[in-house]
C-alpha atoms as a PDB file:
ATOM      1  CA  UNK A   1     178.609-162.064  44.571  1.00  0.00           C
ATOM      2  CA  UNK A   2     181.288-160.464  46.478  1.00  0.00           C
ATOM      3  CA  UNK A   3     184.088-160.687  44.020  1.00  0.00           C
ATOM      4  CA  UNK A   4     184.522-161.548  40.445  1.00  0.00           C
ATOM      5  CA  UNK A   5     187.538-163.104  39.754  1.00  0.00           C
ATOM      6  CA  UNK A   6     190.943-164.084  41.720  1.00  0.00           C
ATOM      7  CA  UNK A   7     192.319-160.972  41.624  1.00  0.00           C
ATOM      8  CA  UNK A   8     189.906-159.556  43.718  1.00  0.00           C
ATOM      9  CA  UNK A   9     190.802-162.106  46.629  1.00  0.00           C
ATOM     10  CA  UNK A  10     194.773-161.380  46.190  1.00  0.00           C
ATOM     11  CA  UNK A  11     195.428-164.823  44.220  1.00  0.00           C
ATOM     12  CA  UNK A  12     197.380-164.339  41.203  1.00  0.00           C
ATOM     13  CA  UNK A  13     198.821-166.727  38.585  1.00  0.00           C
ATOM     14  CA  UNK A  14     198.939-169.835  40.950  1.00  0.00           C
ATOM     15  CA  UNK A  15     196.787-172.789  41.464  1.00  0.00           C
ATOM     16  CA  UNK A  16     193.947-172.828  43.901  1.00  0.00           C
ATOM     17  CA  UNK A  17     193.014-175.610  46.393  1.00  0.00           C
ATOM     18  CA  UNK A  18     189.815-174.996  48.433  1.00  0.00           C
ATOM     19  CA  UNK A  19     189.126-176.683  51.667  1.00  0.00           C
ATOM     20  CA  UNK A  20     185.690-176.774  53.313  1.00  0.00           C
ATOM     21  CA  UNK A  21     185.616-177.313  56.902  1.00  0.00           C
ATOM     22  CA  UNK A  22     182.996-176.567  60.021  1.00  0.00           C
ATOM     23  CA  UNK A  23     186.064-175.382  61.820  1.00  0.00           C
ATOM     24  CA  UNK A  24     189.672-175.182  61.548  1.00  0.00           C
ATOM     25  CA  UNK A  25     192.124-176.212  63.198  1.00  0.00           C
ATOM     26  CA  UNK A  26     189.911-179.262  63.667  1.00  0.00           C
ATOM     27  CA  UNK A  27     191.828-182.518  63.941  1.00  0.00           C
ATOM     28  CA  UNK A  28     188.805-184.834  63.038  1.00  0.00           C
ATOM     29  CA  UNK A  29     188.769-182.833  59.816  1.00  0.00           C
ATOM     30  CA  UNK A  30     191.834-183.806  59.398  1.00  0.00           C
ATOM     31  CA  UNK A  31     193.272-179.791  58.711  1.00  0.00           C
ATOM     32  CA  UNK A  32     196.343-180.548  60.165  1.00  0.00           C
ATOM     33  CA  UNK A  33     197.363-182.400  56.821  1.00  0.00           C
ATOM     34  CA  UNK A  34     196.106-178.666  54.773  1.00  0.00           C
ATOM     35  CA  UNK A  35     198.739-177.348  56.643  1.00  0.00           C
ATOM     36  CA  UNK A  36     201.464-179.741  55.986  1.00  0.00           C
ATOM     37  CA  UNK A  37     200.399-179.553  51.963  1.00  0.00           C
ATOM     38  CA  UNK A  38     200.708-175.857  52.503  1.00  0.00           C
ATOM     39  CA  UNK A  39     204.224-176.168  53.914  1.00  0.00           C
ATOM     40  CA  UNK A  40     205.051-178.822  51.369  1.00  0.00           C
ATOM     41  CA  UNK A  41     203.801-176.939  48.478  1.00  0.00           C
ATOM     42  CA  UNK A  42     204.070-173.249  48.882  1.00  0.00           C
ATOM     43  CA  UNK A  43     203.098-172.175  45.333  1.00  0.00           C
ATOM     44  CA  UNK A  44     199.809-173.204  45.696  1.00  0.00           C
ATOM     45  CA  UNK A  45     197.380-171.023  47.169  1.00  0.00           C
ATOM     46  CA  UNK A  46     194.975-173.256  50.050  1.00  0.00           C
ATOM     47  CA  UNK A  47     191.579-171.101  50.642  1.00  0.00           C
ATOM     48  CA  UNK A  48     189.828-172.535  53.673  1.00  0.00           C
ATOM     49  CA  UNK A  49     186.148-172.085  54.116  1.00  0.00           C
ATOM     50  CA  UNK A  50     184.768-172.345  57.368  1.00  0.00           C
ATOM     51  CA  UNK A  51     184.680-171.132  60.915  1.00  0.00           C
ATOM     52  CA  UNK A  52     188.306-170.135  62.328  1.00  0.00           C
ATOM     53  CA  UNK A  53     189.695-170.957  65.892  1.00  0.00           C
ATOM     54  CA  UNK A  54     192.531-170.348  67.784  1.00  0.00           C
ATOM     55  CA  UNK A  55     195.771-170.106  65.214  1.00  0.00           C
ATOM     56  CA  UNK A  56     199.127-169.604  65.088  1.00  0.00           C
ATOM     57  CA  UNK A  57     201.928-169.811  62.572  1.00  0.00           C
ATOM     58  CA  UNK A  58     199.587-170.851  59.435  1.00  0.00           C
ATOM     59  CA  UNK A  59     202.000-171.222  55.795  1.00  0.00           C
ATOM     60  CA  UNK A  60     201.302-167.940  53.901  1.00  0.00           C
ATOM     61  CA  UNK A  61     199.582-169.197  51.291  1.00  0.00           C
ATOM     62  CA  UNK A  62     196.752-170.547  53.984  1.00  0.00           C
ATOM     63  CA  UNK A  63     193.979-168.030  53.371  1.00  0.00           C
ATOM     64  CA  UNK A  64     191.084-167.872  56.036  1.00  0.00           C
ATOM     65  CA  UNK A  65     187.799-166.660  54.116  1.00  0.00           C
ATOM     66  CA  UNK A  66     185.635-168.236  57.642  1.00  0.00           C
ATOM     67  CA  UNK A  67     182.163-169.364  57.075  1.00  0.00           C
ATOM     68  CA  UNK A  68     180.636-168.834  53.702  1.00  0.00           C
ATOM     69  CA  UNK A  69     176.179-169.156  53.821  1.00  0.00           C
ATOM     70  CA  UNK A  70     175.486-167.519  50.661  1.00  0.00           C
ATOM     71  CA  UNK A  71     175.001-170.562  48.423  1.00  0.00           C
ATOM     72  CA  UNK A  72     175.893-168.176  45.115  1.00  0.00           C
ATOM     73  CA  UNK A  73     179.415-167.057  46.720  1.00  0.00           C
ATOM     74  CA  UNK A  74     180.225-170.615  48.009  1.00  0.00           C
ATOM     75  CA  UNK A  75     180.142-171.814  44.764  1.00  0.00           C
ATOM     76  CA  UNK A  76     181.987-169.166  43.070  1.00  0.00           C
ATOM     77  CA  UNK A  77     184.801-169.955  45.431  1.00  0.00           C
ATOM     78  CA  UNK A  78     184.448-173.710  44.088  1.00  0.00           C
ATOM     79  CA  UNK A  79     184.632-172.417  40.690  1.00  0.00           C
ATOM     80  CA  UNK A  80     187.662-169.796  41.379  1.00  0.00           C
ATOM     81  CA  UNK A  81     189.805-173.131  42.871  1.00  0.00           C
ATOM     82  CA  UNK A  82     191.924-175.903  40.532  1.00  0.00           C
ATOM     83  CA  UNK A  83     190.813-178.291  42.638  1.00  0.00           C
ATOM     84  CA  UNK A  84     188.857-178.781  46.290  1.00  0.00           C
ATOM     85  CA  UNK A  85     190.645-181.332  48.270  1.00  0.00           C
ATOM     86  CA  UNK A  86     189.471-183.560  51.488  1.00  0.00           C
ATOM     87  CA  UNK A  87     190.933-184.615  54.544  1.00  0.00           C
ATOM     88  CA  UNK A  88     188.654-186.383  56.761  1.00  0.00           C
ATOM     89  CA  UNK A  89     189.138-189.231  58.179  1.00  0.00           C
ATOM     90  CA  UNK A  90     185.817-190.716  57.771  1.00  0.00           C
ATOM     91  CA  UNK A  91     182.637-189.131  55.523  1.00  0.00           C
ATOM     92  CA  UNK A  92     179.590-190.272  54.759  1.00  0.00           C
ATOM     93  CA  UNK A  93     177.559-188.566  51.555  1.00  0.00           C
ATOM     94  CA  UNK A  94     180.167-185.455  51.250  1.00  0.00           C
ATOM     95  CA  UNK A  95     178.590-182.393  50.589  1.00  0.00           C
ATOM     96  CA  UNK A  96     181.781-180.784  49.237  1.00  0.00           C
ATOM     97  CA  UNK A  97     182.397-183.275  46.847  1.00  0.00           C
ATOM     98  CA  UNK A  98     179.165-183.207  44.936  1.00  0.00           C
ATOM     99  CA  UNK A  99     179.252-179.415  45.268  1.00  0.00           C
ATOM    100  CA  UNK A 100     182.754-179.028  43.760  1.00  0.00           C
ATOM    101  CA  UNK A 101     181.981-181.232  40.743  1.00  0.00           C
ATOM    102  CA  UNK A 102     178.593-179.708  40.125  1.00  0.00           C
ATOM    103  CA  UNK A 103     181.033-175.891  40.300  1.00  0.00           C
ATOM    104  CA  UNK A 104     183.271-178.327  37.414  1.00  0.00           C
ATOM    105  CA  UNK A 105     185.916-178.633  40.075  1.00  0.00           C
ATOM    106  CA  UNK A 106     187.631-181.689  40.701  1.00  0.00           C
ATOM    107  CA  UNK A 107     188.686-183.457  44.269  1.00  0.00           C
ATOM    108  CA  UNK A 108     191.493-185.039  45.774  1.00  0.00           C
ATOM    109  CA  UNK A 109     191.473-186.562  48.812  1.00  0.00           C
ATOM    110  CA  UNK A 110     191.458-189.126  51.340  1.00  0.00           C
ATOM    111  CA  UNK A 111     189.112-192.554  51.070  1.00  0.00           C
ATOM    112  CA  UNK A 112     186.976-191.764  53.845  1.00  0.00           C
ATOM    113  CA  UNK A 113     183.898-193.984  53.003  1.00  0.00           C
ATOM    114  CA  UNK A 114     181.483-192.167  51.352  1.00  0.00           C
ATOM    115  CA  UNK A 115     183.574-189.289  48.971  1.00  0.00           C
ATOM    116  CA  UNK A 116     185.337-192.352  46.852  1.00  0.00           C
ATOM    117  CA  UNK A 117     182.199-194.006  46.417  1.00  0.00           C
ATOM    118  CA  UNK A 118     179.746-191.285  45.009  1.00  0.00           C
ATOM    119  CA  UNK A 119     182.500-189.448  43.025  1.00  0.00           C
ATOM    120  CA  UNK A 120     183.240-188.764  39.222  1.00  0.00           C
ATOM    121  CA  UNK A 121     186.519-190.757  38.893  1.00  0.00           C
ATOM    122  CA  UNK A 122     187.515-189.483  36.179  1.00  0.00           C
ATOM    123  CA  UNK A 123     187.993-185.973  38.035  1.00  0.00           C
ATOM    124  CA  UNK A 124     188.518-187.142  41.063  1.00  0.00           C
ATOM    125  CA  UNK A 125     191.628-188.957  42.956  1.00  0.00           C
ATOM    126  CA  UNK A 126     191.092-190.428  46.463  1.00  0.00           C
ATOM    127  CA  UNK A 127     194.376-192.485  48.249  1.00  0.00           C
ATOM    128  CA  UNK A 128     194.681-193.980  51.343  1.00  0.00           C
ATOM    129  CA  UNK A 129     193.781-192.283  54.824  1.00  0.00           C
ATOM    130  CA  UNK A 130     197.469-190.413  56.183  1.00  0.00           C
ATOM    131  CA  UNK A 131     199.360-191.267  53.128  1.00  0.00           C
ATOM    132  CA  UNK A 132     200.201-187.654  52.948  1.00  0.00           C
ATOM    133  CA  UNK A 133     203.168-188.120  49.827  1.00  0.00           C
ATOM    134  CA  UNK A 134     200.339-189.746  48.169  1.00  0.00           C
ATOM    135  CA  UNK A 135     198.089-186.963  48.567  1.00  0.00           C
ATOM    136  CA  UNK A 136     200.420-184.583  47.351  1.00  0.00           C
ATOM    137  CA  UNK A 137     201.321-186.440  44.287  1.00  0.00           C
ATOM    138  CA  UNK A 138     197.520-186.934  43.555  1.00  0.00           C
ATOM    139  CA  UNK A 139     196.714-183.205  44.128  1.00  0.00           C
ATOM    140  CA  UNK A 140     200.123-182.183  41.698  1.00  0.00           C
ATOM    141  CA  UNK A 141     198.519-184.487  39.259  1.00  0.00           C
ATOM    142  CA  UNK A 142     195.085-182.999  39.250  1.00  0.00           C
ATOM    143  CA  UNK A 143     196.350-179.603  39.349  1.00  0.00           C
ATOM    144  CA  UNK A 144     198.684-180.272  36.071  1.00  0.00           C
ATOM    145  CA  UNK A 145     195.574-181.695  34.079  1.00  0.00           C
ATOM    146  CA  UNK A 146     192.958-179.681  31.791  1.00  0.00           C
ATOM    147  CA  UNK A 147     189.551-180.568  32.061  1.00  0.00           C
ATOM    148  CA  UNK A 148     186.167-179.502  30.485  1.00  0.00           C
ATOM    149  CA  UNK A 149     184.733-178.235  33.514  1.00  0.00           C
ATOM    150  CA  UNK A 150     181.641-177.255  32.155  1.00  0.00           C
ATOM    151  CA  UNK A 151     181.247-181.143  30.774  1.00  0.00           C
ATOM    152  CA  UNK A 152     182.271-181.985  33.970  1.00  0.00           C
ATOM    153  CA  UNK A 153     179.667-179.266  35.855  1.00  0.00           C
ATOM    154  CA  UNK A 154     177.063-180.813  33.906  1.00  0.00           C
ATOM    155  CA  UNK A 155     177.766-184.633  34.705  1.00  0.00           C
ATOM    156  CA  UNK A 156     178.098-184.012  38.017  1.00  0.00           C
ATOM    157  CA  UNK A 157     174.884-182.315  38.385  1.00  0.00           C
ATOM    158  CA  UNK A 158     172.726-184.921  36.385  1.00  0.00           C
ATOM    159  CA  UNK A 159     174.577-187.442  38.835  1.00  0.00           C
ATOM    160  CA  UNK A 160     173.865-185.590  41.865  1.00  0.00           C
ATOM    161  CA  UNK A 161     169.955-184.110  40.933  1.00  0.00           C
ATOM    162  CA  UNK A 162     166.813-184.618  42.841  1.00  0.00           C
ATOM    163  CA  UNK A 163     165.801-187.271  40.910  1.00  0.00           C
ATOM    164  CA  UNK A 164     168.768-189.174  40.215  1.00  0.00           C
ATOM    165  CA  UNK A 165     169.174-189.020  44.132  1.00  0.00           C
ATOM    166  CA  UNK A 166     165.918-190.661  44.764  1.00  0.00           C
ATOM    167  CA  UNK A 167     166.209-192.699  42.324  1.00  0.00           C
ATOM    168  CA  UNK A 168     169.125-194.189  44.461  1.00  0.00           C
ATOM    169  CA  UNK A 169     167.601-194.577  47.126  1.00  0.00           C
ATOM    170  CA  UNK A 170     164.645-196.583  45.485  1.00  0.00           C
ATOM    171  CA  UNK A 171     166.668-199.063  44.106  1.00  0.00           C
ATOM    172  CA  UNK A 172     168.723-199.942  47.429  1.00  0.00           C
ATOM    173  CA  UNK A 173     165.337-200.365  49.137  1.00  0.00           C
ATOM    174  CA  UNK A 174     164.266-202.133  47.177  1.00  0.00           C
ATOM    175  CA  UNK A 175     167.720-204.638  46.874  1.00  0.00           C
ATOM    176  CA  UNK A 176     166.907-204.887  50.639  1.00  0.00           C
ATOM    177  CA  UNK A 177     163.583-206.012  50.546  1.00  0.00           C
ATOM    178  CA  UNK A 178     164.517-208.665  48.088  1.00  0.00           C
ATOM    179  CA  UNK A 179     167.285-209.765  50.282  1.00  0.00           C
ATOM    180  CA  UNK A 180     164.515-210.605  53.301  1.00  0.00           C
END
């Protein structure tokens, strides 16, 4: 896998927020706000995932891993982090929110659409686009709480599984084709 634990990746006895982004600095992504958390909050150790561009001055406790394709390793570093948090100002499905549940992480984030709407709630807290004080209270919140992430791994992935998927799907088709 790469690495076993925290240790191995220099974080030690803090908490641990992954981001997951096709590029960063990206300002449709939104990573502008990881690194104003990062300033705000500089006990709390940000890992970003994803491909890195031109950078300068990041908060120390921003660490670049760059782009992550082995499935196994991406989710250990879902599983390593307290939480995975999202920026964007607009999503559709959200890949990284389905994929940090199913890990038994939870999210914080912005309402972007689709995130909010095909989350856990109970392990997840979305607030309104910008509002970055909001977004810092929800992510101190989620970080301060306990959960069963294996319960919370195993909801996540019933939710989220092939079947429950199409399943989905099926039933909004057919609303549709009642509706005409």
């Amino acid at each position: 896998n790469g690495f076993a634990d925290r240790n191995e990746i220099g974080l030690t006895g803090r908490k641990v927020v992954m981001f997951v982004t096709s590029h960063f600095p990206a300002p449709v992504k939104g990573t502008h706000f990881i690194e104003d958390l990062a300033k705000r909050m500089p006990d709390v150790d940000f890992l970003v995932l994803g491909e890195k561009g031109e950078l300068e001055n990041l908060p120390q406790n921003i660490h670049l891993l760059g782009r992550v394709y082995d499935r196994d390793k991406m989710a250990l570093y879902y599983s390593l982090s307290d939480a995975t948090i999202l920026v964007s100002k607009a999503e559709t499905f959200s890949m990284p929110v389905a994929e940090s549940l199913c890990c038994g992480t939870p999210v914080v984030g912005f309402k972007a659409g689709g995130p909010e709407s095909i989350c856990l709630d109970e392990y997840c807290k979305f607030v309104d686009y910008g509002e970055v004080d909001s977004l810092q209270e929800a992510l101190k919140y989620i970080l301060s709480q306990t959960f069963d992430r294996d319960r919370m791994s195993k909801e996540a992935i019933q939710k989220y599984s092939k079947k429950a998927m199409a399943d989905g799907y099926i039933a909004v088709y057919n609303r549709l084709m009642q509706a005409k």
